[in-house]
N, C-alpha and C. Protein backbone atom coordinates (compact mmCIF):
# COMPACT_ATOMS: atom_id res chain seq x y z
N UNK A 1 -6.75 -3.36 7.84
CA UNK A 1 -6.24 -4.68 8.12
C UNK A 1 -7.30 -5.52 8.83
N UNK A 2 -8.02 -4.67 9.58
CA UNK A 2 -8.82 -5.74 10.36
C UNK A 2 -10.20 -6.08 9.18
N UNK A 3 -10.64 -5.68 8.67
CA UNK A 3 -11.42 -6.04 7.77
C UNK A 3 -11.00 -6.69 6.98
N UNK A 4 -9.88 -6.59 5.97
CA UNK A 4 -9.42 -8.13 5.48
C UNK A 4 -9.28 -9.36 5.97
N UNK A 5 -8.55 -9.32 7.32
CA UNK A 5 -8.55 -10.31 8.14
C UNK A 5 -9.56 -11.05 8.68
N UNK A 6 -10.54 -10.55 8.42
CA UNK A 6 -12.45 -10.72 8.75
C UNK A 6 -13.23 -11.24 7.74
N UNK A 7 -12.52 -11.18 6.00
CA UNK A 7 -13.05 -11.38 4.93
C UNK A 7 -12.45 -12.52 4.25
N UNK A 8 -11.15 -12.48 4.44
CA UNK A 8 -10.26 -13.43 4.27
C UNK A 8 -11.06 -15.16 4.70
N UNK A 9 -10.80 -15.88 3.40
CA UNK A 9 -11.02 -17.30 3.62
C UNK A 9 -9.82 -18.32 4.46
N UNK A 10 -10.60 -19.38 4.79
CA UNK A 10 -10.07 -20.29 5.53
C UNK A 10 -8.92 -20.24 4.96
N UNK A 11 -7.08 -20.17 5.37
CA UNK A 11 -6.21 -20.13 4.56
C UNK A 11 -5.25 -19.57 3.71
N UNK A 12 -6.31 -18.06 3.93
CA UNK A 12 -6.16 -17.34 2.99
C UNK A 12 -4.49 -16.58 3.15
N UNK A 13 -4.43 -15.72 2.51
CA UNK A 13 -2.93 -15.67 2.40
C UNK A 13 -2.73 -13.64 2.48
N UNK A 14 -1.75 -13.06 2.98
CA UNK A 14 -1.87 -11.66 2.69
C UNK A 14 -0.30 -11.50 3.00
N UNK A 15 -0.30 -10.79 1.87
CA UNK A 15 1.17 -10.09 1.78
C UNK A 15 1.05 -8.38 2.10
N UNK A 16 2.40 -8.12 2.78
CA UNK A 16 2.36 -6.58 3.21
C UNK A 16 3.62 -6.34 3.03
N UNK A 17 3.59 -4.64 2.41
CA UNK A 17 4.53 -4.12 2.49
C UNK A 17 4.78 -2.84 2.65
N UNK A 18 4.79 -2.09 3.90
CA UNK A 18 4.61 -0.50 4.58
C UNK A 18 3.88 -1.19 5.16
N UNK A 19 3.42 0.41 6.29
CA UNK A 19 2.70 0.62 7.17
C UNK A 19 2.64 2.26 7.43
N UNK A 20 2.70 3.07 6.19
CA UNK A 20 2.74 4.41 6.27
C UNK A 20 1.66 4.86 7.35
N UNK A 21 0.73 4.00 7.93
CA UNK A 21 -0.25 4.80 8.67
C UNK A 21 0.57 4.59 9.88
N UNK A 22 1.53 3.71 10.30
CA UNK A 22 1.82 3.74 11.47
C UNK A 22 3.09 4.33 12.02
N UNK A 23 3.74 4.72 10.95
CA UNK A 23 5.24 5.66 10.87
C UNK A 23 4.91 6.85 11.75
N UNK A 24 6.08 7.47 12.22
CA UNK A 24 6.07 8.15 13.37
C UNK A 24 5.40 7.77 14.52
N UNK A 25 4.72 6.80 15.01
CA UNK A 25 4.14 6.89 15.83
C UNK A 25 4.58 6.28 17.23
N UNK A 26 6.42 5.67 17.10
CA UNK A 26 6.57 5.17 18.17
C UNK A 26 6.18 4.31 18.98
N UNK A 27 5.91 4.37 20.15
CA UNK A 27 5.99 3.31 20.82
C UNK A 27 4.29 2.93 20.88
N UNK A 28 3.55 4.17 20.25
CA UNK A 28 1.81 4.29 20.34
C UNK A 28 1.37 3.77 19.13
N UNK A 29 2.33 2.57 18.12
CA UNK A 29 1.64 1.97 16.72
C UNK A 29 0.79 0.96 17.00
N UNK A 30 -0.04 0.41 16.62
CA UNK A 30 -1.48 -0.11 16.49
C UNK A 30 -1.40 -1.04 15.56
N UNK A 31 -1.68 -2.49 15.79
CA UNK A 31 -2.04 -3.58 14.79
C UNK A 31 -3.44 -4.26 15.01
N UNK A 32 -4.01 -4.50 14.26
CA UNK A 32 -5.60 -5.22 14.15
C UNK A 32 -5.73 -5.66 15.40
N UNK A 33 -6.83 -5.14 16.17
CA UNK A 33 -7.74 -5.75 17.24
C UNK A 33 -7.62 -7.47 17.20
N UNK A 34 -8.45 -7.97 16.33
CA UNK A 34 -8.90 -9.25 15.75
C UNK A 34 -7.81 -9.87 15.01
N UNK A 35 -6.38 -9.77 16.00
CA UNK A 35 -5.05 -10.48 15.14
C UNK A 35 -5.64 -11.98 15.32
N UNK A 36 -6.25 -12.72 16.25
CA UNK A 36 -6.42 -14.06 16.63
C UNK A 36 -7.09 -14.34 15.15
N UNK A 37 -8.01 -13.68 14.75
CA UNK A 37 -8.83 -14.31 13.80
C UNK A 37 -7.52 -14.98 12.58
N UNK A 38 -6.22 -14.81 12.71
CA UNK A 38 -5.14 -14.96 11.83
C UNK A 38 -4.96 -16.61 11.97
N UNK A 39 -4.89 -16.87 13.22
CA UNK A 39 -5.04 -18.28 14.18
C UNK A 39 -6.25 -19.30 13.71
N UNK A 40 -7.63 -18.57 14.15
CA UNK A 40 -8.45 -19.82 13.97
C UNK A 40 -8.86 -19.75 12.45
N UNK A 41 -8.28 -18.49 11.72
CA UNK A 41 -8.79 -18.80 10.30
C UNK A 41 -7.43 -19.40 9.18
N UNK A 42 -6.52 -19.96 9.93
CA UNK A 42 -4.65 -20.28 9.51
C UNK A 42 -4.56 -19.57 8.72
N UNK A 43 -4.72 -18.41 8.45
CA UNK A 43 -4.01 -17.63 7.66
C UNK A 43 -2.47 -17.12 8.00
N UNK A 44 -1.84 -16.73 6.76
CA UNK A 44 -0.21 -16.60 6.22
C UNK A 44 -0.30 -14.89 6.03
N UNK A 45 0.27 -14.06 6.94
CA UNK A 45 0.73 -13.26 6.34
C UNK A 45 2.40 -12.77 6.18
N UNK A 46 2.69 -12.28 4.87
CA UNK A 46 4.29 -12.77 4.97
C UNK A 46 4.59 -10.93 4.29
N UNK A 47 5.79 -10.59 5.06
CA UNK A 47 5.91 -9.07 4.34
C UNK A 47 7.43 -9.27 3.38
N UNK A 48 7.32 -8.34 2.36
CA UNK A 48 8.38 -8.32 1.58
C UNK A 48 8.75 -6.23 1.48
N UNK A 49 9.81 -6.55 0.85
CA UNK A 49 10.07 -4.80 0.21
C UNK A 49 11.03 -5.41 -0.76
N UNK A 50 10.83 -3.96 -2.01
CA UNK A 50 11.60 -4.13 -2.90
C UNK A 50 12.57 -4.86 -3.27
N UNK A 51 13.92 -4.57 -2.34
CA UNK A 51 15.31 -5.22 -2.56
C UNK A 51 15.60 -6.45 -2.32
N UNK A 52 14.41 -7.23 -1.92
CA UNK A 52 14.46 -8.44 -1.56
C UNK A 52 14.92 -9.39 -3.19
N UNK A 53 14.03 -8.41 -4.35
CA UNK A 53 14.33 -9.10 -5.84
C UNK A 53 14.87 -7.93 -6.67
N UNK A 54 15.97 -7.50 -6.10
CA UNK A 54 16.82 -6.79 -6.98
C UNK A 54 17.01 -7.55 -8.16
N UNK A 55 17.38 -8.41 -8.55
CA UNK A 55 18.09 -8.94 -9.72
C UNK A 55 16.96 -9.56 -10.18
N UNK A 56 15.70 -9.05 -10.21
CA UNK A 56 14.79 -9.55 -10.98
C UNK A 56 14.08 -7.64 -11.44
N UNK A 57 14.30 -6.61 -11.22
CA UNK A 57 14.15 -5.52 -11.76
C UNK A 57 14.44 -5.26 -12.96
N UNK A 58 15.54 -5.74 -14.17
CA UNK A 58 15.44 -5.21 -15.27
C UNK A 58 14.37 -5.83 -15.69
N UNK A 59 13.93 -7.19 -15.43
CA UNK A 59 12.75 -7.87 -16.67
C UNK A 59 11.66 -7.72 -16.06
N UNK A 60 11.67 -6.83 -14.60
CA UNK A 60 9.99 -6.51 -14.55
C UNK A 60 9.73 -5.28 -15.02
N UNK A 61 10.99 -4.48 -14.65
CA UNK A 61 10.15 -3.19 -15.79
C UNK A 61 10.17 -2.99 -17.23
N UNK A 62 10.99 -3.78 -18.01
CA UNK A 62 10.59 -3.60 -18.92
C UNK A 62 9.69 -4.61 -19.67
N UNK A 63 8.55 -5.58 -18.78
CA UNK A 63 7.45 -6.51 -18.78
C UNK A 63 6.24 -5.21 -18.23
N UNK A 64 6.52 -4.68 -16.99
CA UNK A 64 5.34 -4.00 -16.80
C UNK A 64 5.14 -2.74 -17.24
N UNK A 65 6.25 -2.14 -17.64
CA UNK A 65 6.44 -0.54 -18.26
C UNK A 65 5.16 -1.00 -19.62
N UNK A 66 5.05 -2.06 -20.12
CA UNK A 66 4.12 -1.78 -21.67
C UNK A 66 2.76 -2.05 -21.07
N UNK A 67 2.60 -2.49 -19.75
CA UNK A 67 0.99 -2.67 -19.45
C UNK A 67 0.57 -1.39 -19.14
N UNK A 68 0.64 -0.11 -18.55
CA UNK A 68 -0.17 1.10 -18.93
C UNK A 68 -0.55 1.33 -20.46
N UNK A 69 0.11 1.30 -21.16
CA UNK A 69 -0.21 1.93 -22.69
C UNK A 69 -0.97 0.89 -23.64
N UNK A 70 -0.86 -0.34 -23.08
CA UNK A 70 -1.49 -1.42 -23.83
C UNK A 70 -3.13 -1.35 -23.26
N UNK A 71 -3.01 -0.66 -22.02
CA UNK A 71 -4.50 -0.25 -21.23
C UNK A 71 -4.52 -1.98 -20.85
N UNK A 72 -3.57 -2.52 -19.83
CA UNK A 72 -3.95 -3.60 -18.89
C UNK A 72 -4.18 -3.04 -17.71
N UNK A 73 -3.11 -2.28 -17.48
CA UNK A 73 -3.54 -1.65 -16.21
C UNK A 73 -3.82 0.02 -16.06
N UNK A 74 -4.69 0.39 -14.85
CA UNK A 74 -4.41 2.10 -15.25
C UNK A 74 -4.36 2.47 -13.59
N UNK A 75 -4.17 3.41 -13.70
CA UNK A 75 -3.50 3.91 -12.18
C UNK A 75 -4.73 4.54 -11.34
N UNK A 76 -4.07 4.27 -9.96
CA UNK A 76 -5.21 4.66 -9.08
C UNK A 76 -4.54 5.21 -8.26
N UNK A 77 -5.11 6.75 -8.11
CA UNK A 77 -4.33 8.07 -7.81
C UNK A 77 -5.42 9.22 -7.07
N UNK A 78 -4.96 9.97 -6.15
CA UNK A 78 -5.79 11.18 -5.72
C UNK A 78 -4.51 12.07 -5.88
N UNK A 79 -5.31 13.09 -6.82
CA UNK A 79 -4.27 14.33 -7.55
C UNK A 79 -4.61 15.52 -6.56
N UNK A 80 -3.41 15.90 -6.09
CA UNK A 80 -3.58 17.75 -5.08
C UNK A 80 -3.02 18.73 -6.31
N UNK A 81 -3.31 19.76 -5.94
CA UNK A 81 -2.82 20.53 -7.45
C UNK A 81 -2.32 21.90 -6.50
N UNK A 82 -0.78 21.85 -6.82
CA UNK A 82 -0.06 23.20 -5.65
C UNK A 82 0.69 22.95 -5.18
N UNK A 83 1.81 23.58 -4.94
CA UNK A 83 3.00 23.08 -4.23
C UNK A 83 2.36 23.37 -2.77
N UNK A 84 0.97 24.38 -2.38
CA UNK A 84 0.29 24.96 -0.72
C UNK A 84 0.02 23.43 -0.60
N UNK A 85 -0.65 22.50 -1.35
CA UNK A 85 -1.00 21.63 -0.93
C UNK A 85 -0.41 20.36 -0.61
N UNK A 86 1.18 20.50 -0.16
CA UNK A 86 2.05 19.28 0.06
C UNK A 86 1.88 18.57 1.97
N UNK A 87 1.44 19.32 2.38
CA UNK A 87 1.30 19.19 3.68
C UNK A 87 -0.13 18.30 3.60
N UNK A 88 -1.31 18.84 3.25
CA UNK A 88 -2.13 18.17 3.31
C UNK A 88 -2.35 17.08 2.37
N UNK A 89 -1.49 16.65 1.49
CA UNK A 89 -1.87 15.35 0.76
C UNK A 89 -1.07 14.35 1.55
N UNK A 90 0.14 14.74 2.24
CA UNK A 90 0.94 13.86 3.25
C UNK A 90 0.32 13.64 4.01
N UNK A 91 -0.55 14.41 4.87
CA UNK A 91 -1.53 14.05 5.97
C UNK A 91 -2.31 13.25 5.47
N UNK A 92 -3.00 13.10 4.32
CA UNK A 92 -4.24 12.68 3.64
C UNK A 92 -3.44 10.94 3.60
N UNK A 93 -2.39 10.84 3.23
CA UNK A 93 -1.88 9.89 2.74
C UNK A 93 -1.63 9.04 3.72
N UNK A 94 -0.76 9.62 4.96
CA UNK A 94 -0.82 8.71 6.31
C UNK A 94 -1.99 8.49 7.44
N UNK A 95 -3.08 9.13 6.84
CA UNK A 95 -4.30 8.88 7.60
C UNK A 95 -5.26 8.11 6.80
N UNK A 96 -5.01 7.42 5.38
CA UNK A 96 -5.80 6.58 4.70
C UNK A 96 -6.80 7.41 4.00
N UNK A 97 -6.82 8.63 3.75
CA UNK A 97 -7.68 9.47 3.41
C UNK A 97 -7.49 9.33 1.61
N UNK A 98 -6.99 8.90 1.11
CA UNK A 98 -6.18 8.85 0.02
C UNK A 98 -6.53 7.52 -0.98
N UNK A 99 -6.61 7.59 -1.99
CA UNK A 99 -7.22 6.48 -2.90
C UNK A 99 -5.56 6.05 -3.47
N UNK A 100 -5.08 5.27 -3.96
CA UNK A 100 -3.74 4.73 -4.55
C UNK A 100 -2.72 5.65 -4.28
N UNK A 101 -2.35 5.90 -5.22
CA UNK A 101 -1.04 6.83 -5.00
C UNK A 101 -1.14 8.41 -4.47
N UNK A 102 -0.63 9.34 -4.48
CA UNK A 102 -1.06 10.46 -3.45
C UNK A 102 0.18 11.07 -4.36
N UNK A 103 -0.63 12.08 -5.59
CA UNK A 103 0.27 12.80 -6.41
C UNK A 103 0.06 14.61 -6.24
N UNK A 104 0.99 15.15 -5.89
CA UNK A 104 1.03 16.68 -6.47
C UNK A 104 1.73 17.24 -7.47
N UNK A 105 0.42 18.11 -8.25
CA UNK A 105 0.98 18.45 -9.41
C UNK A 105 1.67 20.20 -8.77
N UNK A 106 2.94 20.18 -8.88
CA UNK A 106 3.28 21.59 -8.52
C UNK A 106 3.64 22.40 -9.71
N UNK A 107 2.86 22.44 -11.03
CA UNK A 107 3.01 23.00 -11.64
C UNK A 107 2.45 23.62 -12.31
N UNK A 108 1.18 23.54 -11.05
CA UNK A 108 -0.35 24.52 -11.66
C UNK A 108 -0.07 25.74 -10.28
C-alpha cells in the first residue's frame, strides 16, 4: 500500500477489497506509514466487497466466464502441490509471499 500511494498520480484513485495481511492481528493491524501522502496527493480510496452488486452477478459471469478460453485473460497463481502443504501456502498467502491466487493441488 505504501508504494502505490507513493506512485499514484495527482488524483489518482484506488479501490480495495481485503486486507488478508492484516486478519488476525487485532488490535496490532498496520496501515501505510505515508497515509498523508493520500491528502497532499487528493487521492480517493474507496473499498467495496462482492455483495455490494449481487444483482449484477448473473451477466458478469457469464460475460467473464468466456475471457479465459478466448485467452483475454489468464490467471495469476502460485501452485503448492500436497495436502502437507496447506499450512504453508496460508502462511505464504497472509504474509504476501504469494503471486495471485494461492492454489493447492491435493491430489498429487
Amino acid at each position: 500500500m505504501e508504494a502505490a500511494l507513493e506512485t499514484l498520480r495527482h488524483g489518482g484513485r484506488i479501490v480495495i477489497c481485503g486486507a488478508a495481511s492484516q486478519y488476525g492481528k487485532g488490535s496490532d493491524r498496520q496501515g501505510p506509514a505515508n497515509y498523508q501522502r493520500m491528502i497532499f496527493g487528493q487521492l480517493t480510496m474507496r473499498g467495496f466487497d462482492v455483495s455490494a452488486n449481487e444483482d449484477l452477478r448473473p451477466d458478469f459471469e457469464a460475460t467473464v466466464s468466456r475471457w479465459p478460453r478466448a485467452g483475454k485473460v489468464r490467471s495469476l497463481h502460485t501452485l503448492h502441490t500436497g495436502f502437507d502443504q496447506i499450512p504453508g501456502a496460508f502462511a505464504s498467502l497472509l504474509s504476501g509471499g504469494s503471486k495471485g491466487r494461492v492454489i493447492v493441488d491435493c491430489d498429487n
